[in-house]
Protein backbone atom coordinates (compact mmCIF):
# COMPACT_ATOMS: atom_id res chain seq x y z
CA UNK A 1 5.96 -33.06 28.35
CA UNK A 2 8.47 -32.19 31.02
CA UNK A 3 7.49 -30.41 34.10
CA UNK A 4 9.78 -28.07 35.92
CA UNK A 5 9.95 -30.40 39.37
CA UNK A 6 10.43 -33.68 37.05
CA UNK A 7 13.60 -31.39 35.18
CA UNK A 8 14.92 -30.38 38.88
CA UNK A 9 15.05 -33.93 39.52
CA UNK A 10 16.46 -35.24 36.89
CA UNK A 11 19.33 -33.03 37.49
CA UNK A 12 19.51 -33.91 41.02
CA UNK A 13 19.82 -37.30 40.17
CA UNK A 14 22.70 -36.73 37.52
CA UNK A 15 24.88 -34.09 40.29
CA UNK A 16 24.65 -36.98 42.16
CA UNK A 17 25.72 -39.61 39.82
CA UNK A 18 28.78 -37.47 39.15
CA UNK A 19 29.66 -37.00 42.35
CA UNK A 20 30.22 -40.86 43.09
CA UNK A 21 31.88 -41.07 39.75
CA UNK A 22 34.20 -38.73 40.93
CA UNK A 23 35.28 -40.21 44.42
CA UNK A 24 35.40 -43.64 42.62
CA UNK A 25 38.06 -41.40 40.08
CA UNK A 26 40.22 -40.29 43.61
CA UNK A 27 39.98 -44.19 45.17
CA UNK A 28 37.81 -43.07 48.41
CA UNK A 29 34.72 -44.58 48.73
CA UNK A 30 31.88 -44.08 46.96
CA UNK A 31 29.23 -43.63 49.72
CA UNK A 32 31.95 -41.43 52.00
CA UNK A 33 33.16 -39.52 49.43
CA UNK A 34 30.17 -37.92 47.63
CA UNK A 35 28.46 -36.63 50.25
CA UNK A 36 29.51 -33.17 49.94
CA UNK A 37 30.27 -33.39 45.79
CA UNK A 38 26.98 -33.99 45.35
CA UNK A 39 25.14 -31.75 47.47
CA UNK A 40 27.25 -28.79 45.94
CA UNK A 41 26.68 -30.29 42.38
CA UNK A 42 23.03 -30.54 43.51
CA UNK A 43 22.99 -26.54 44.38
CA UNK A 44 24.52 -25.73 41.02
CA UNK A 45 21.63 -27.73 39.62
CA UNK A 46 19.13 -25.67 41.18
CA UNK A 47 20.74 -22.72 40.38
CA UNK A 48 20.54 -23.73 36.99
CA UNK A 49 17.27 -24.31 37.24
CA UNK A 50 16.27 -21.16 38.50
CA UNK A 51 18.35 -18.89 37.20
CA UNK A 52 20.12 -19.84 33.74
CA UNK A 53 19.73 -19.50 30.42
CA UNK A 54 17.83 -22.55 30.00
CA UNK A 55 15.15 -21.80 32.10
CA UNK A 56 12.28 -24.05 30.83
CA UNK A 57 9.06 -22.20 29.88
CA UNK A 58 5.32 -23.93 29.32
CA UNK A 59 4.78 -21.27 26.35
CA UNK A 60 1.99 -23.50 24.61
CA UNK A 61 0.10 -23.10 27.61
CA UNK A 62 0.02 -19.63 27.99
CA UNK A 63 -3.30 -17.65 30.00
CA UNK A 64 -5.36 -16.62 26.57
CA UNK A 65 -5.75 -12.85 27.85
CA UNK A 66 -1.91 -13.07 27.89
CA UNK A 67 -1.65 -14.77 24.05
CA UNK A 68 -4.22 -11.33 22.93
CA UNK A 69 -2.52 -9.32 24.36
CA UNK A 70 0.98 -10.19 22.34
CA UNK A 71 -0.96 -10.93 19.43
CA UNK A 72 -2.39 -7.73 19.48
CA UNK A 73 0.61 -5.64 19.89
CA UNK A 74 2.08 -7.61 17.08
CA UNK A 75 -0.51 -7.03 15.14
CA UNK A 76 -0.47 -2.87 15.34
CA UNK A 77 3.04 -3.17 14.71
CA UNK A 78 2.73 -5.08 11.29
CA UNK A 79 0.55 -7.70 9.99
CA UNK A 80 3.49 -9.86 8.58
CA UNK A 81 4.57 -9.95 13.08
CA UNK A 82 1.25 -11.24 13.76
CA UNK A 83 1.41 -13.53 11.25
CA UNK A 84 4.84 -15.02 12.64
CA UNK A 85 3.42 -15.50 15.94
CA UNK A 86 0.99 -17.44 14.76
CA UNK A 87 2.76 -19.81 13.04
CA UNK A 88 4.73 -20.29 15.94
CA UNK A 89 2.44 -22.59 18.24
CA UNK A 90 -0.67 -24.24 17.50
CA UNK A 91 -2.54 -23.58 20.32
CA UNK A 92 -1.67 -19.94 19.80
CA UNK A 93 -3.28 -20.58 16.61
CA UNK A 94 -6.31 -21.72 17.99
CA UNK A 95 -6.55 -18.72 20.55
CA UNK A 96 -6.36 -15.78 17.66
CA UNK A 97 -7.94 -14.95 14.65
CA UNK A 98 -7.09 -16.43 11.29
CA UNK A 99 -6.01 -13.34 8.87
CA UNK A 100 -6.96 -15.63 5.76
CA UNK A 101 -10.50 -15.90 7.21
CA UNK A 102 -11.07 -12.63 7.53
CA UNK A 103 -9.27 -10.85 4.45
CA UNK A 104 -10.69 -8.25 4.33
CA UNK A 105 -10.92 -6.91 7.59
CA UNK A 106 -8.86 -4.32 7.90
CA UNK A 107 -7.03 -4.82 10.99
CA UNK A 108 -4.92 -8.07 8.85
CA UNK A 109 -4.82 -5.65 5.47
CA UNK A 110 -0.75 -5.88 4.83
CA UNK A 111 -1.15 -1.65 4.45
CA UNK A 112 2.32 -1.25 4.41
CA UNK A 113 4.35 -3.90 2.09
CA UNK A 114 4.30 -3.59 -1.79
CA UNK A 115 5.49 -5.55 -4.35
CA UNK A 116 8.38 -3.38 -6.21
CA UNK A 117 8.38 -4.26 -10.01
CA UNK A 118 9.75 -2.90 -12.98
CA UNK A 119 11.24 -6.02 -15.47
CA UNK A 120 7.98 -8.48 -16.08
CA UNK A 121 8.32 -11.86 -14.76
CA UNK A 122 5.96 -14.80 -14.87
CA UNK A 123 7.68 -16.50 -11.90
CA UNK A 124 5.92 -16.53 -8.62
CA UNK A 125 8.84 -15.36 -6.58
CA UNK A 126 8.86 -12.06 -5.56
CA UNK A 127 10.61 -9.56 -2.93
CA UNK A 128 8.18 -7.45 -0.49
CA UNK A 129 9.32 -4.31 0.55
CA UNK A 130 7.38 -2.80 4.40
CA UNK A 131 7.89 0.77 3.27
CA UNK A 132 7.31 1.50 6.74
CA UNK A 133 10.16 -0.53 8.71
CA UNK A 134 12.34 -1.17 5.69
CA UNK A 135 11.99 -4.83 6.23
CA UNK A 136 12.04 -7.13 3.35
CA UNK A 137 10.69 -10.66 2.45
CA UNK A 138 10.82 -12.85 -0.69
CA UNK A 139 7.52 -14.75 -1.01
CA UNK A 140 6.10 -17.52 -3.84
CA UNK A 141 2.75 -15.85 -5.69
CA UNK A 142 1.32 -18.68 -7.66
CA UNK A 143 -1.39 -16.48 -8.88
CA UNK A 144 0.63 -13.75 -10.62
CA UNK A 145 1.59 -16.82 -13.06
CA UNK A 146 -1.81 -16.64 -14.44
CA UNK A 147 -2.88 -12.79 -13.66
CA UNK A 148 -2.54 -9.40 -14.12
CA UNK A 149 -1.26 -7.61 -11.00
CA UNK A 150 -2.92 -4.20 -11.83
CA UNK A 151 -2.46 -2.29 -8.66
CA UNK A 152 -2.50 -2.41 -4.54
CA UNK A 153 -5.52 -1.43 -2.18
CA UNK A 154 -4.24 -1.23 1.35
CA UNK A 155 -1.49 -3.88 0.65
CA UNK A 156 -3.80 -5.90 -0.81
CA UNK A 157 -3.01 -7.09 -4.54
CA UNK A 158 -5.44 -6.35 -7.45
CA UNK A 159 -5.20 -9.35 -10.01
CA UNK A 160 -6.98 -9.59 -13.02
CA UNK A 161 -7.77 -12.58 -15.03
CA UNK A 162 -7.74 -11.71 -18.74
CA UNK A 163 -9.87 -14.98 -19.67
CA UNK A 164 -12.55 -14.51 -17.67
CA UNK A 165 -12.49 -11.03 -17.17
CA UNK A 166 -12.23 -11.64 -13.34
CA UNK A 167 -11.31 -9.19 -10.10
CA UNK A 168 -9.36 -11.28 -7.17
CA UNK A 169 -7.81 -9.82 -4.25
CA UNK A 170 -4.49 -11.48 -3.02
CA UNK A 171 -2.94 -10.86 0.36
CA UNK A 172 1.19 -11.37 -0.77
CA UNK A 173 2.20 -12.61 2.72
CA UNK A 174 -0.81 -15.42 3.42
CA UNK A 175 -1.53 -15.88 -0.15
CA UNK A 176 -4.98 -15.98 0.48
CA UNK A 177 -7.71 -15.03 -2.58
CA UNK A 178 -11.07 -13.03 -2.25
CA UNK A 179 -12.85 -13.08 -5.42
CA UNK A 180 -15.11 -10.82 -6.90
CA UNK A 181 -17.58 -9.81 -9.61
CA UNK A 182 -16.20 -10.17 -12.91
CA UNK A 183 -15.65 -6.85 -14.85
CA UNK A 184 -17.93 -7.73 -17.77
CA UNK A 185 -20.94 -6.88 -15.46
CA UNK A 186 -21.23 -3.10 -14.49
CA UNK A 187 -24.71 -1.71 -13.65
CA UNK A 188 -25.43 2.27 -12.75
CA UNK A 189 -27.40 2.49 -9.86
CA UNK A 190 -28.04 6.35 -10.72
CA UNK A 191 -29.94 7.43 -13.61
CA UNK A 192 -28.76 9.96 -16.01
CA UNK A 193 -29.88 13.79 -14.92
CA UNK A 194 -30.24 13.81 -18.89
CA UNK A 195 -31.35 11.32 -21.02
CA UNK A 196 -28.41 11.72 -23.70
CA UNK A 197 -25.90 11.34 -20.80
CA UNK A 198 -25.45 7.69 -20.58
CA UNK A 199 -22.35 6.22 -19.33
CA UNK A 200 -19.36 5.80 -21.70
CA UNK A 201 -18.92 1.88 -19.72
CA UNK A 202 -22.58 1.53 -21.65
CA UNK A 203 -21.77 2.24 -24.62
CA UNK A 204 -19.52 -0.36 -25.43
CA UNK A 205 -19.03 -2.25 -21.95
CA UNK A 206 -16.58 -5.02 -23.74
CA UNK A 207 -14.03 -2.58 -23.87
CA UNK A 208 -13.07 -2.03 -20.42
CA UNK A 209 -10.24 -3.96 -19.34
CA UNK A 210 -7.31 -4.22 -17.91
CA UNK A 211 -5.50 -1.67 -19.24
CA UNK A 212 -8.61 1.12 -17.58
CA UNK A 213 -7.83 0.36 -14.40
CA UNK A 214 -5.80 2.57 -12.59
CA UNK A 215 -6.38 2.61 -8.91
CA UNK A 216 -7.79 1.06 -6.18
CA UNK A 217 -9.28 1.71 -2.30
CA UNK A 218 -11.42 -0.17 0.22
CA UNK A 219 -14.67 1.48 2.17
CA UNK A 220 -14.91 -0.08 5.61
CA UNK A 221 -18.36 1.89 6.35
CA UNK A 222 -20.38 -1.55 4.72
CA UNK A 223 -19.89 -4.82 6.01
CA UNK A 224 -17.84 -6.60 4.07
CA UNK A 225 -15.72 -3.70 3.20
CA UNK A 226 -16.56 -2.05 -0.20
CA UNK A 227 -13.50 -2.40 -2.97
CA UNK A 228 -13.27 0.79 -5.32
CA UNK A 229 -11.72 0.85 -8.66
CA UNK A 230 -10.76 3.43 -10.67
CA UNK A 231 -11.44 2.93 -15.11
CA UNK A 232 -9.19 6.05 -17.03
CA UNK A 233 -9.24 7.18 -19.98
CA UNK A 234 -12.14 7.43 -22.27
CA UNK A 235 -14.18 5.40 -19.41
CA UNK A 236 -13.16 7.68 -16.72
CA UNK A 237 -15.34 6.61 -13.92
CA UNK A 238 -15.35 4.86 -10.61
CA UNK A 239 -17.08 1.53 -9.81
CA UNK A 240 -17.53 -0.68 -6.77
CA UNK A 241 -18.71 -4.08 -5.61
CA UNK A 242 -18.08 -6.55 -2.11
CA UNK A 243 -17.38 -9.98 -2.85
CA UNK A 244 -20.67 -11.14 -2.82
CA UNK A 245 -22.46 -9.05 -5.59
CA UNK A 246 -23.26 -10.21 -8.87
CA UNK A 247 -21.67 -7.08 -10.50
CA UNK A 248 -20.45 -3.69 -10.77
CA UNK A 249 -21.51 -0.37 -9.73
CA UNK A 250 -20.68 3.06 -10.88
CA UNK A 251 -20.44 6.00 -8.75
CA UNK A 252 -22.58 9.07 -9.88
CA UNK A 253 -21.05 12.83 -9.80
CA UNK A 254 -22.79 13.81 -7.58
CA UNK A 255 -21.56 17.48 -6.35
CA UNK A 256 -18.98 16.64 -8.83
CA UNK A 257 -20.69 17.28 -11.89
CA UNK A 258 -19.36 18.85 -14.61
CA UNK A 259 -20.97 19.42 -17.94
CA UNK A 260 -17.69 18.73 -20.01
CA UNK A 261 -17.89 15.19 -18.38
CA UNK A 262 -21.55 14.95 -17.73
CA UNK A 263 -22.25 15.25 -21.50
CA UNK A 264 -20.15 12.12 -21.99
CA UNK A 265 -20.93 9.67 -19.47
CA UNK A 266 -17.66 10.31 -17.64
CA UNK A 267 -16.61 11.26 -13.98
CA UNK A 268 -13.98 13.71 -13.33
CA UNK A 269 -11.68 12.87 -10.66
CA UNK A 270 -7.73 12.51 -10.62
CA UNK A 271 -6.36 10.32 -7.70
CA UNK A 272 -8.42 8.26 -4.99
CA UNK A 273 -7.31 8.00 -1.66
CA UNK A 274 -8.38 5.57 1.16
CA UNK A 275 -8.04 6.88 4.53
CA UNK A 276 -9.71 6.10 7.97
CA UNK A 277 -12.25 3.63 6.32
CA UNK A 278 -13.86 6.01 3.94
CA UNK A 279 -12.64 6.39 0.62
CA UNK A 280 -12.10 10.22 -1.21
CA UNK A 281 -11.61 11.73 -4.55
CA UNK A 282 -9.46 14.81 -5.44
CA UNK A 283 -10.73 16.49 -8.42
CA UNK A 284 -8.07 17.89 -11.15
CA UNK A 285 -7.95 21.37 -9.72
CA UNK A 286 -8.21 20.39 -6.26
CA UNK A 287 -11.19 19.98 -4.97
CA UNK A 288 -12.13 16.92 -2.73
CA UNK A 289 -14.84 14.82 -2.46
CA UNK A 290 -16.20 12.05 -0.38
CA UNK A 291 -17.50 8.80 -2.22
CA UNK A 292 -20.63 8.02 -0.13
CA UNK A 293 -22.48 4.94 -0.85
CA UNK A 294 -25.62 5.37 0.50
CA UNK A 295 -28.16 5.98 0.26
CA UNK A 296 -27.13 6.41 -3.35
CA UNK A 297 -23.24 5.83 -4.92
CA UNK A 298 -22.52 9.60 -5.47
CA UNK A 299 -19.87 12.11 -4.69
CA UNK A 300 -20.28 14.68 -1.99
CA UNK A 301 -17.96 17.48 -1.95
CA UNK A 302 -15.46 18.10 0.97
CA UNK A 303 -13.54 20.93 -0.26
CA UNK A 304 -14.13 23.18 -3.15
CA UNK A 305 -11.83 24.65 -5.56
CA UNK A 306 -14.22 24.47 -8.16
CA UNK A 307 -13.33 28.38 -9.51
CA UNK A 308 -9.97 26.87 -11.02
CA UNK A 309 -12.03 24.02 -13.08
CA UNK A 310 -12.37 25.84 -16.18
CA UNK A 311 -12.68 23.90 -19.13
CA UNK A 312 -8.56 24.73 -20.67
CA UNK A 313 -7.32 23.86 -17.48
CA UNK A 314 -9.04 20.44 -17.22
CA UNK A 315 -9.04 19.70 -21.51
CA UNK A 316 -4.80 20.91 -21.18
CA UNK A 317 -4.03 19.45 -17.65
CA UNK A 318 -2.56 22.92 -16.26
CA UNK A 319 -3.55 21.56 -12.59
CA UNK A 320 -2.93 18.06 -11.59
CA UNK A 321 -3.97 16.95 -7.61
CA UNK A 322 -2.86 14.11 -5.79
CA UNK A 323 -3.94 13.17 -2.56
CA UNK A 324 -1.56 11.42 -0.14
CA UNK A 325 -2.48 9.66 3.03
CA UNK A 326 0.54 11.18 5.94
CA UNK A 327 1.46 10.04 9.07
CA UNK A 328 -1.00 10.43 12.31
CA UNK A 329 -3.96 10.30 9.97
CA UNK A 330 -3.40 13.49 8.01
CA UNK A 331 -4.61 14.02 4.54
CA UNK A 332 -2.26 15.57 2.19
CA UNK A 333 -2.29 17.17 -1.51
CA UNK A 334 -0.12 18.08 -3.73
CA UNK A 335 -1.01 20.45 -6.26
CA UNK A 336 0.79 21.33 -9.43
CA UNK A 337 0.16 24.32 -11.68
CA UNK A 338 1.38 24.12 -15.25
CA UNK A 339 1.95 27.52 -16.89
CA UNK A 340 1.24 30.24 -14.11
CA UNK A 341 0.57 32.38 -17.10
CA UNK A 342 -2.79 31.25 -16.96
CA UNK A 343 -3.30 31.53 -13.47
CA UNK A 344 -2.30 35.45 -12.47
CA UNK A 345 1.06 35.47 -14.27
CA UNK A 346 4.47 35.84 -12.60
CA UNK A 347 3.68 39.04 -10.57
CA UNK A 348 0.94 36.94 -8.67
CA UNK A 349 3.66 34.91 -6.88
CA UNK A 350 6.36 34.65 -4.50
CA UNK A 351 9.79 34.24 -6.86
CA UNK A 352 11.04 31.53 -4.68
CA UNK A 353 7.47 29.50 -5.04
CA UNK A 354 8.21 29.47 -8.58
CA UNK A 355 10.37 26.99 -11.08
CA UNK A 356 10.65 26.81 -15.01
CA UNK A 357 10.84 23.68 -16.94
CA UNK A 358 10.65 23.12 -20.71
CA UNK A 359 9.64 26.80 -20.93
CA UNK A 360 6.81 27.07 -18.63
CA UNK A 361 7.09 28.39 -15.12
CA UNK A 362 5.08 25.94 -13.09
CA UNK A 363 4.27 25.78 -9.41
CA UNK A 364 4.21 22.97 -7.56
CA UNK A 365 2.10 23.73 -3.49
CA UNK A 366 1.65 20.87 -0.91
CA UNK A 367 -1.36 20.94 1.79
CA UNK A 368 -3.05 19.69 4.03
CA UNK A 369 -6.53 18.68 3.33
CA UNK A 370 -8.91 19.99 6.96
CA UNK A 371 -11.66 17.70 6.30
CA UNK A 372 -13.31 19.30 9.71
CA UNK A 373 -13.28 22.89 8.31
CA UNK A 374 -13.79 22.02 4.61
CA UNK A 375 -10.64 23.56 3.44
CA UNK A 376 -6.60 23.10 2.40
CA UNK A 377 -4.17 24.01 5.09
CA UNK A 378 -0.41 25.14 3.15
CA UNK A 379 2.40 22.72 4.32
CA UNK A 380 5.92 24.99 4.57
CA UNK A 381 7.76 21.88 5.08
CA UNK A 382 7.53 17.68 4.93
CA UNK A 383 10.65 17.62 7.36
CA UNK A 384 12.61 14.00 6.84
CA UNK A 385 9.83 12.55 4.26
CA UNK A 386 9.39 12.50 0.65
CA UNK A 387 6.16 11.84 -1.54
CA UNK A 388 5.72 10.09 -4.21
CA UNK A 389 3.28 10.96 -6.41
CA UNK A 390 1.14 8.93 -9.85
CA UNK A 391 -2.38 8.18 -10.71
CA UNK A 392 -2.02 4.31 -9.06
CA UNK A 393 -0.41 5.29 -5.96
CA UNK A 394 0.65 7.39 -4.09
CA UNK A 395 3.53 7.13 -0.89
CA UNK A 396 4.44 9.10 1.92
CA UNK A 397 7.97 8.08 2.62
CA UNK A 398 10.16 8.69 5.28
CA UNK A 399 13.86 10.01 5.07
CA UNK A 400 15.39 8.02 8.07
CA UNK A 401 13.82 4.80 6.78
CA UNK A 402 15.30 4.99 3.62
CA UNK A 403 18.78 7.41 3.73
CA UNK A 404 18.91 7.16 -0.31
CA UNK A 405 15.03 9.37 -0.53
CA UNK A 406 15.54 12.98 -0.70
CA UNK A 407 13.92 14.59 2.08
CA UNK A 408 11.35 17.33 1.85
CA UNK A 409 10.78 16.47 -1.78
CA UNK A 410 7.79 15.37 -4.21
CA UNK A 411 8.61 12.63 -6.77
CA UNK A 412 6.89 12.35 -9.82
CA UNK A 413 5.68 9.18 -10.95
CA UNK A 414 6.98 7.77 -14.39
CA UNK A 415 4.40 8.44 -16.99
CA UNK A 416 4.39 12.40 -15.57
CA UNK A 417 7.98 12.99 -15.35
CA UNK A 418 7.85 11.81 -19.55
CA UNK A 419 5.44 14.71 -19.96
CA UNK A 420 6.46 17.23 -16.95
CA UNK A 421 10.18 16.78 -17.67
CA UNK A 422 11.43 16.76 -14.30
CA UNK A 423 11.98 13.82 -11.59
CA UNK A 424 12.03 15.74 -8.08
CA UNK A 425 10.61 18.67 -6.66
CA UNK A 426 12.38 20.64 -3.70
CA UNK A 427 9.73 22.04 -1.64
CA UNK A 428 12.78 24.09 0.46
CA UNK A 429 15.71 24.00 -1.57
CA UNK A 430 18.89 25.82 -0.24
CA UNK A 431 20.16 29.06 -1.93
CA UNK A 432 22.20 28.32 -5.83
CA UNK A 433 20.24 25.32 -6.13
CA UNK A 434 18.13 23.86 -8.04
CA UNK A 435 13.90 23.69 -7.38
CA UNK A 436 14.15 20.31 -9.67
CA UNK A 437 15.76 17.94 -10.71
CA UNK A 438 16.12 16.44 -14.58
CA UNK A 439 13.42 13.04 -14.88
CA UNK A 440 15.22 9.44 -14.78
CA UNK A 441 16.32 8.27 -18.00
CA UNK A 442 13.65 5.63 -19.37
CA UNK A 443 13.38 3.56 -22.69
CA UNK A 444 10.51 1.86 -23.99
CA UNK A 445 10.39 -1.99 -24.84
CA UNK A 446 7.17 -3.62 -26.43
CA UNK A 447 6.75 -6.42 -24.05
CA UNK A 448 7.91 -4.07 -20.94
CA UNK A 449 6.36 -0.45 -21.71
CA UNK A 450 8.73 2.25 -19.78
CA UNK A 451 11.25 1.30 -17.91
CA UNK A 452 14.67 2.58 -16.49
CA UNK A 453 17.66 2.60 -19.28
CA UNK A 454 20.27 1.68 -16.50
CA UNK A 455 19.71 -1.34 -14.30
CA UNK A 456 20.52 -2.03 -11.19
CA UNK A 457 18.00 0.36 -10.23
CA UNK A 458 17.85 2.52 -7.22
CA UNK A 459 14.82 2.84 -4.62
CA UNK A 460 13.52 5.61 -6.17
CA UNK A 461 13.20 4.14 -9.40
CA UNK A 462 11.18 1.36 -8.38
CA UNK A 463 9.09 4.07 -6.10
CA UNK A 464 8.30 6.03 -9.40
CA UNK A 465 7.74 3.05 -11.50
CA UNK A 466 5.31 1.55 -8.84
CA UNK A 467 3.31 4.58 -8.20
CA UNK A 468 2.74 5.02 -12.07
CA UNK A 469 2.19 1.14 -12.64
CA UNK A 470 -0.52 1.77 -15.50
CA UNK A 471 -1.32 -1.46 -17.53
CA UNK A 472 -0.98 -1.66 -21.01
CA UNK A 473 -2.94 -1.64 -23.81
CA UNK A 474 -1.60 -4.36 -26.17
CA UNK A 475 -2.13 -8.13 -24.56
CA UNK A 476 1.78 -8.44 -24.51
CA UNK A 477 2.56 -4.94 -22.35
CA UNK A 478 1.54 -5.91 -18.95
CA UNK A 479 3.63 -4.88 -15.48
CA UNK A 480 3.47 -8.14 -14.33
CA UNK A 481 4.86 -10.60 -16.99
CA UNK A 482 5.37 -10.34 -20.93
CA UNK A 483 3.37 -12.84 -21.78
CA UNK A 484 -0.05 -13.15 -20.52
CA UNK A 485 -0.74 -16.75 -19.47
CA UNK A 486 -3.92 -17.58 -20.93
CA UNK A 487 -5.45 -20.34 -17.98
């Protein structure tokens, strides 16, 4: 390696060569000549040296408080900067933490990028978006060749292996693989309050596949983190396991119970949200619960809105409620009420709160969940973001990031803007327009469920197709590829 004096030298050396070449150039003498040649070359040398663009850095040798300390910045920016500096140096390497060691920790989770899909494809190329920074990346995924990429938890891919029924995790920018339990093993760590209410995964456990799993979230209170998955359906339920369990766990009901689903083995829940480490539930009507672990896997109730969960507005779907995770840590919901006839009629309302589509008047309220004082806080406005809204996902997206997202809006995910009929709700729309806005045109194909009619497709269709990514039922309709590869 080249110090700095041996590089001042050097150059020293070389002003002075090209001094004498210089007076040997004019005729004088080479000794006479170059005296003063060289000792300005030399000074242009040194102020090379010391001042230029070239100024010569030991970087591989850099203090280690100093390598944390960029490392670490990196790393709260985004995972994917952390990872670049990384591969940078070596001995940086060796100073910092290896992300594909530690997986699941969730200080390398890539929380931010997704994987945008709407046309299957069994290649392992895909495009990353950071929904955060707008930055893209095109990476190779070996493993969706051979699995089903079902949905995201905290960046994290959830694959599933329809030979052996298997569960991997794959972080999309190190392509590193946690395994764990298969899904043919589920145990209930909870007994039945009755004796006729046995699970519906029980009663016939081979049926639960790929095409019940509809979200996913991590618990950070257990060490390693706890991964949550969420069965639809007729198996409506929740189950977890860590990597190194032998199987499956369901979650009980907890303060959730309700005899409609009680009486059938089932849990009812709508959308899971993970969100400072602990992982939480929002109930059709909009209640909110906490899924605590231990002692026992149950649900313990956060906010209750239990006096809207009558049995026709849970059997009918007249309330839907999504939680969203927002910026600064905030918990948001979005609540939408089908047919305000049932719920106080017109004259119960504000005019401007309200909106007809198909023939029902709806109503559509966002809010903030207060998880301190056990209640929902009304949001007037969500200023330069959007949401999106479906029972995989759901995004909080920002305006200025992305100029082609309506601001101040709530996007409905695929599948519900087939049965709600619209696309976009305006939480503050101006005077002489319109509260929503007619759903994206979609056609069905066998081998790629619903997908847009018009390609190339805008932001916002991917966004809708990604947040209601739903696997399906046939082995051919999967969101991943046509064809599932059977290895």
């Amino acid at each position: 390696m080249v110090t700095r004096a041996r590089r001042r030298r050097l150059l020293a050396e070389s002003s002075e060569r090209l001094g004498r070449h210089q007076a040997q150039q004019r005729g004088g003498s080479p000794d006479a000549a170059s005296g003063d040649a060289a000792a300005q070359n030399r000074k242009k040398a040194e102020a090379l040296v010391h001042y230029g663009p070239q100024e010569w850095r030991d970087w591989a040798n850099l203090p280690p408080d100093l390598v944390g300390e960029i490392s670490g910045r990196l790393l709260s920016h985004d995972v994917a900067e952390y990872l670049r500096f990384r591969a940078a140096c070596k001995p940086w390497r060796e100073l910092t933490a290896d992300p594909r060691a530690r997986l699941l920790d969730s200080r390398f989770r890539p929380r931010n990028w997704v994987v945008p899909s709407i046309i299957p494809d069994a290649r392992p190329r895909r495009s990353l978006l950071n929904l955060a920074t707008a930055a893209s990346l095109a990476v190779d995924l070996p493993a969706l060749s051979t699995h089903c990429h079902i949905c995201a938890a905290d960046g994290l891919l959830v694959l599933y292996h329809e030979p052996s029924k298997a569960i991997r995790l794959l972080d999309p920018l190190s392509n590193a693989v946690t395994e764990v339990p298969a899904i043919s093993s589920i145990v209930d760590a909870v007994p039945p309050s009755r004796w006729g209410y046995i699970s519906v995964v029980f009663r016939n456990p081979s049926r639960v596949g790929p095409h019940l799993i509809n979200g996913a979230g991590f618990d950070d209170s257990t060490s390693p983190p706890t991964l949550m998955l969420c069965l639809r359906d007729e198996f409506t339920n929740i189950i977890f396991a860590r990597p190194e369990d032998a199987h499956w766990t369901l979650v009980s009901s907890g303060q959730a119970s309700h005899p409609m689903y009680d009486i059938r083995g089932r849990l009812l829940f709508y959308t899971l949200l993970s969100l400072g480490g602990r992982c939480y539930v929002s109930s059709p009507e909009g209640s909110v619960y906490l899924v605590e672990l231990c002692p026992l896997p149950r649900l313990l109730e956060v906010v209750d809105q239990r006096r809207f969960a009558e049995y026709d507005n849970i059997f009918y779907r007249r309330i839907i409620s999504f939680l969203i995770g927002g910026t600064g840590g905030r918990m948001l919901m979005v609540r939408y009420w089908r047919g305000i006839e049932h719920f106080g009629g017109v004259g119960a309302y504000k005019r401007k709160e309200l909106f007809t589509v198909g023939g029902l008047t709806s109503r559509i309220e966002v809010l903030e969940v207060d998880i301190a004082n056990r209640r929902l806080v009304p949001v007037r406005s969500l200023g330069r973001w959007a949401v999106f809204v479906g029972l995989t996902h759901c995004l909080h997206i920002s305006a200025d990031t992305f100029p082609s997202i309506v601001a101040d809006a709530v996007y409905l995910g695929r599948l519900h803007q087939q049965s709600r009929q619209f696309s976009i709700y305006h939480i503050n729309n101006k005077k002489n327009h319109r509260r929503t806005e007619p759903p994206h045109k979609f056609v069905f194909h066998l081998n790629r469920g619903l997908a847009p009619a018009a390609t190339p497709c805008n932001l916002d269709q991917y966004l809708v197709c990604y947040v209601d990514s739903k696997h399906g039922r046939s082995s051919n309709a999967c969101i991943n590829h046509a064809k599932h590869c059977m290895r």
